[in-house]
N, C-alpha and C. Protein backbone atom coordinates (compact mmCIF):
# COMPACT_ATOMS: atom_id res chain seq x y z
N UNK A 1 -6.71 10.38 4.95
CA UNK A 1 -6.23 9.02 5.15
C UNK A 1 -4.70 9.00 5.12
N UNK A 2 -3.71 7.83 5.78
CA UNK A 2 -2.40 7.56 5.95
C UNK A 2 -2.22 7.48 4.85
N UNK A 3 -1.00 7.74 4.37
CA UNK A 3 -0.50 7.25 3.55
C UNK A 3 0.82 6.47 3.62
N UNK A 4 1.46 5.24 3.31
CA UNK A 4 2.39 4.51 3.57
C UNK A 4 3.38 3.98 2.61
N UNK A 5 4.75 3.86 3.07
CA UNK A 5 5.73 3.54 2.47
C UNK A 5 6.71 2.64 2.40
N UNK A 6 6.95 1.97 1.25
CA UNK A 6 7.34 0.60 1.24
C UNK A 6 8.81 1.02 1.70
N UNK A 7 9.29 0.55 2.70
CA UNK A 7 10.39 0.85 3.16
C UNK A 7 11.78 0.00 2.15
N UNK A 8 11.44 -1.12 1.50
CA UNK A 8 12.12 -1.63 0.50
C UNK A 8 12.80 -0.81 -0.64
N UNK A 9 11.29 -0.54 -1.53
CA UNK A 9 11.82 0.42 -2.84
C UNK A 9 11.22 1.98 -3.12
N UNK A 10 10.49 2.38 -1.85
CA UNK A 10 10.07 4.11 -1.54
C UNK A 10 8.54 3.68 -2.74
N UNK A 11 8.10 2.70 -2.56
CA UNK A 11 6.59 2.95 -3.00
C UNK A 11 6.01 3.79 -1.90
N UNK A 12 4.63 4.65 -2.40
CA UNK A 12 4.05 5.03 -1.47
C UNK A 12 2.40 4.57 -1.71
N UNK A 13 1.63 3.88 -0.60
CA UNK A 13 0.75 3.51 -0.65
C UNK A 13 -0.21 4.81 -0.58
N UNK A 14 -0.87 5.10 -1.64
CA UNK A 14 -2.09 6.35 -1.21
C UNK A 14 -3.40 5.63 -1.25
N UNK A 15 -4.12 5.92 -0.18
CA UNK A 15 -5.78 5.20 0.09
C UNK A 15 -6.45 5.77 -0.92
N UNK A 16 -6.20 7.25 -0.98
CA UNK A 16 -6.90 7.96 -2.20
C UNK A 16 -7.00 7.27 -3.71
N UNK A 17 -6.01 6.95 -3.86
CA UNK A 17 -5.35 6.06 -5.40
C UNK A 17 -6.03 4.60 -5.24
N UNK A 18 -5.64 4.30 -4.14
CA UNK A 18 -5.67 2.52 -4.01
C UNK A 18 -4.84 1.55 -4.91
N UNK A 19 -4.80 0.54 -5.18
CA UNK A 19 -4.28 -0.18 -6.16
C UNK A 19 -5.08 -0.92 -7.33
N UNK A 20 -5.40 0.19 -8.47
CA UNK A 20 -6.40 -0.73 -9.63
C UNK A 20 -5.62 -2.00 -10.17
N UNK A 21 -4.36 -2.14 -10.21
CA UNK A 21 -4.07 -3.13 -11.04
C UNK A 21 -3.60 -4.69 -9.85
N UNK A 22 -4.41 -4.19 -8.63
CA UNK A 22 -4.67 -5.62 -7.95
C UNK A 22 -5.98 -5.46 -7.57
N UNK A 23 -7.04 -4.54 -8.19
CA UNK A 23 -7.93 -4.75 -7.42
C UNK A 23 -8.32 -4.05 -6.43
N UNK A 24 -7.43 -3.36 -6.00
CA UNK A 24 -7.59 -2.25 -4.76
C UNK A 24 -8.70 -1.24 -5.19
N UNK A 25 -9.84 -0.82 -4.60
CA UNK A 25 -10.34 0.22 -5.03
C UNK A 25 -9.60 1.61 -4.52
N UNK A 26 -10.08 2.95 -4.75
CA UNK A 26 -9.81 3.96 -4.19
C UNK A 26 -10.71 4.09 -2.67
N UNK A 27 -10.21 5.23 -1.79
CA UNK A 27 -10.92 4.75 -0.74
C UNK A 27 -10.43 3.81 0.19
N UNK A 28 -9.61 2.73 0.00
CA UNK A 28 -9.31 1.64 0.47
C UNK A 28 -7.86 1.83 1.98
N UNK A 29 -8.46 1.84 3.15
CA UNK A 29 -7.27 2.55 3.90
C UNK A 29 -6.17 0.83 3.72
N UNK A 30 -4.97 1.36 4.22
CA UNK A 30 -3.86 0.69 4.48
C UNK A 30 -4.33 -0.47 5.55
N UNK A 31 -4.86 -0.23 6.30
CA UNK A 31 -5.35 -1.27 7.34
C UNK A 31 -6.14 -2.08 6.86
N UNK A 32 -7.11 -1.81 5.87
CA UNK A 32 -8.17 -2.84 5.01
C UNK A 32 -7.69 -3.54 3.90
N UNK A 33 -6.14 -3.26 3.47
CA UNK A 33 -5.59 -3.98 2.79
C UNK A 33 -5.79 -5.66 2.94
N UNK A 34 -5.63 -6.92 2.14
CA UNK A 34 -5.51 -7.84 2.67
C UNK A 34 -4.22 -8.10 2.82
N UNK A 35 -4.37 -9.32 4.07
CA UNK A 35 -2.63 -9.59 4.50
C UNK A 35 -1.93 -10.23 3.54
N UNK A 36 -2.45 -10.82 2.65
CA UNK A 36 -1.59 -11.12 1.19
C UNK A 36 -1.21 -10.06 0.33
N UNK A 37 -1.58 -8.64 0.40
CA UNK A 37 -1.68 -7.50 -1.14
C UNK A 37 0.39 -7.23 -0.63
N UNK A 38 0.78 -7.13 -2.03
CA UNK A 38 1.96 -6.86 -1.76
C UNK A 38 2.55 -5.44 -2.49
N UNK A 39 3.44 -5.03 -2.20
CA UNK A 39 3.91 -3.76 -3.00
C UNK A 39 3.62 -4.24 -4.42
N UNK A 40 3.01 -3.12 -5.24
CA UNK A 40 2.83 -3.46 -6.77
C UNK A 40 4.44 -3.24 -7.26
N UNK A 41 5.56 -2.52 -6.87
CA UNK A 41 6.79 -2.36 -7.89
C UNK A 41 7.98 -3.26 -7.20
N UNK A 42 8.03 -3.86 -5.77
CA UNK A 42 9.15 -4.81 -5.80
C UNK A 42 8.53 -6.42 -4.96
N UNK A 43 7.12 -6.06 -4.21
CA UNK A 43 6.17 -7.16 -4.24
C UNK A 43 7.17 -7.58 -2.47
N UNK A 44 7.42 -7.12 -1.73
CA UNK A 44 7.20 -6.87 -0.33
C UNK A 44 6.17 -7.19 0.13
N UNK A 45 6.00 -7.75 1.76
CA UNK A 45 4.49 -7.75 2.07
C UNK A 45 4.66 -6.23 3.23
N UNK A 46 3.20 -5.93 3.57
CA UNK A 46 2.65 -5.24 4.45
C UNK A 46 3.93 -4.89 5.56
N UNK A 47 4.52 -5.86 5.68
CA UNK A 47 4.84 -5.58 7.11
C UNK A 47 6.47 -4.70 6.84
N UNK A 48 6.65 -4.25 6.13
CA UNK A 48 7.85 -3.59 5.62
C UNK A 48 7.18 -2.01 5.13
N UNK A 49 6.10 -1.62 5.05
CA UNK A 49 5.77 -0.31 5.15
C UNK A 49 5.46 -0.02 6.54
N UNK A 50 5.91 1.45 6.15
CA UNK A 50 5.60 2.64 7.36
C UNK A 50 4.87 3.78 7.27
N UNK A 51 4.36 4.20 8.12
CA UNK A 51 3.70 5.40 7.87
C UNK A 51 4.30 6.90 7.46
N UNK A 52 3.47 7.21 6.48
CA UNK A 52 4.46 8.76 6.44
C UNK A 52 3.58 9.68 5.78
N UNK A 53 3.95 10.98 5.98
CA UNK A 53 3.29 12.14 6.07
C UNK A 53 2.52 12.19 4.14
């Protein structure tokens, strides 16, 4: 799975991890995110990450 990066503060979104402390399960790709979930460390939306290796 992608993994993605908050171009704001260098979070990196891993599908593997997901986000437990919103609820995110593991498993969960970047695209199935909802359009409200925001960076957990500076709270950005979606549209400010990028993809990266």
């Amino acid at each position: 799975m992608k993994k993605f990066l908050c171009t704001a503060c260098g979070y990196i979104y891993d599908p593997e991890v997901g986000d437990p402390d919103a609820g995110i399960d593991p498993g969960t790709s970047f695209e199935d995110l909802p359009d409200d979930w925001v960076c957990p460390l500076c709270g950005v939306g979606k549209d400010l990450f990028e993809e990266t290796d």
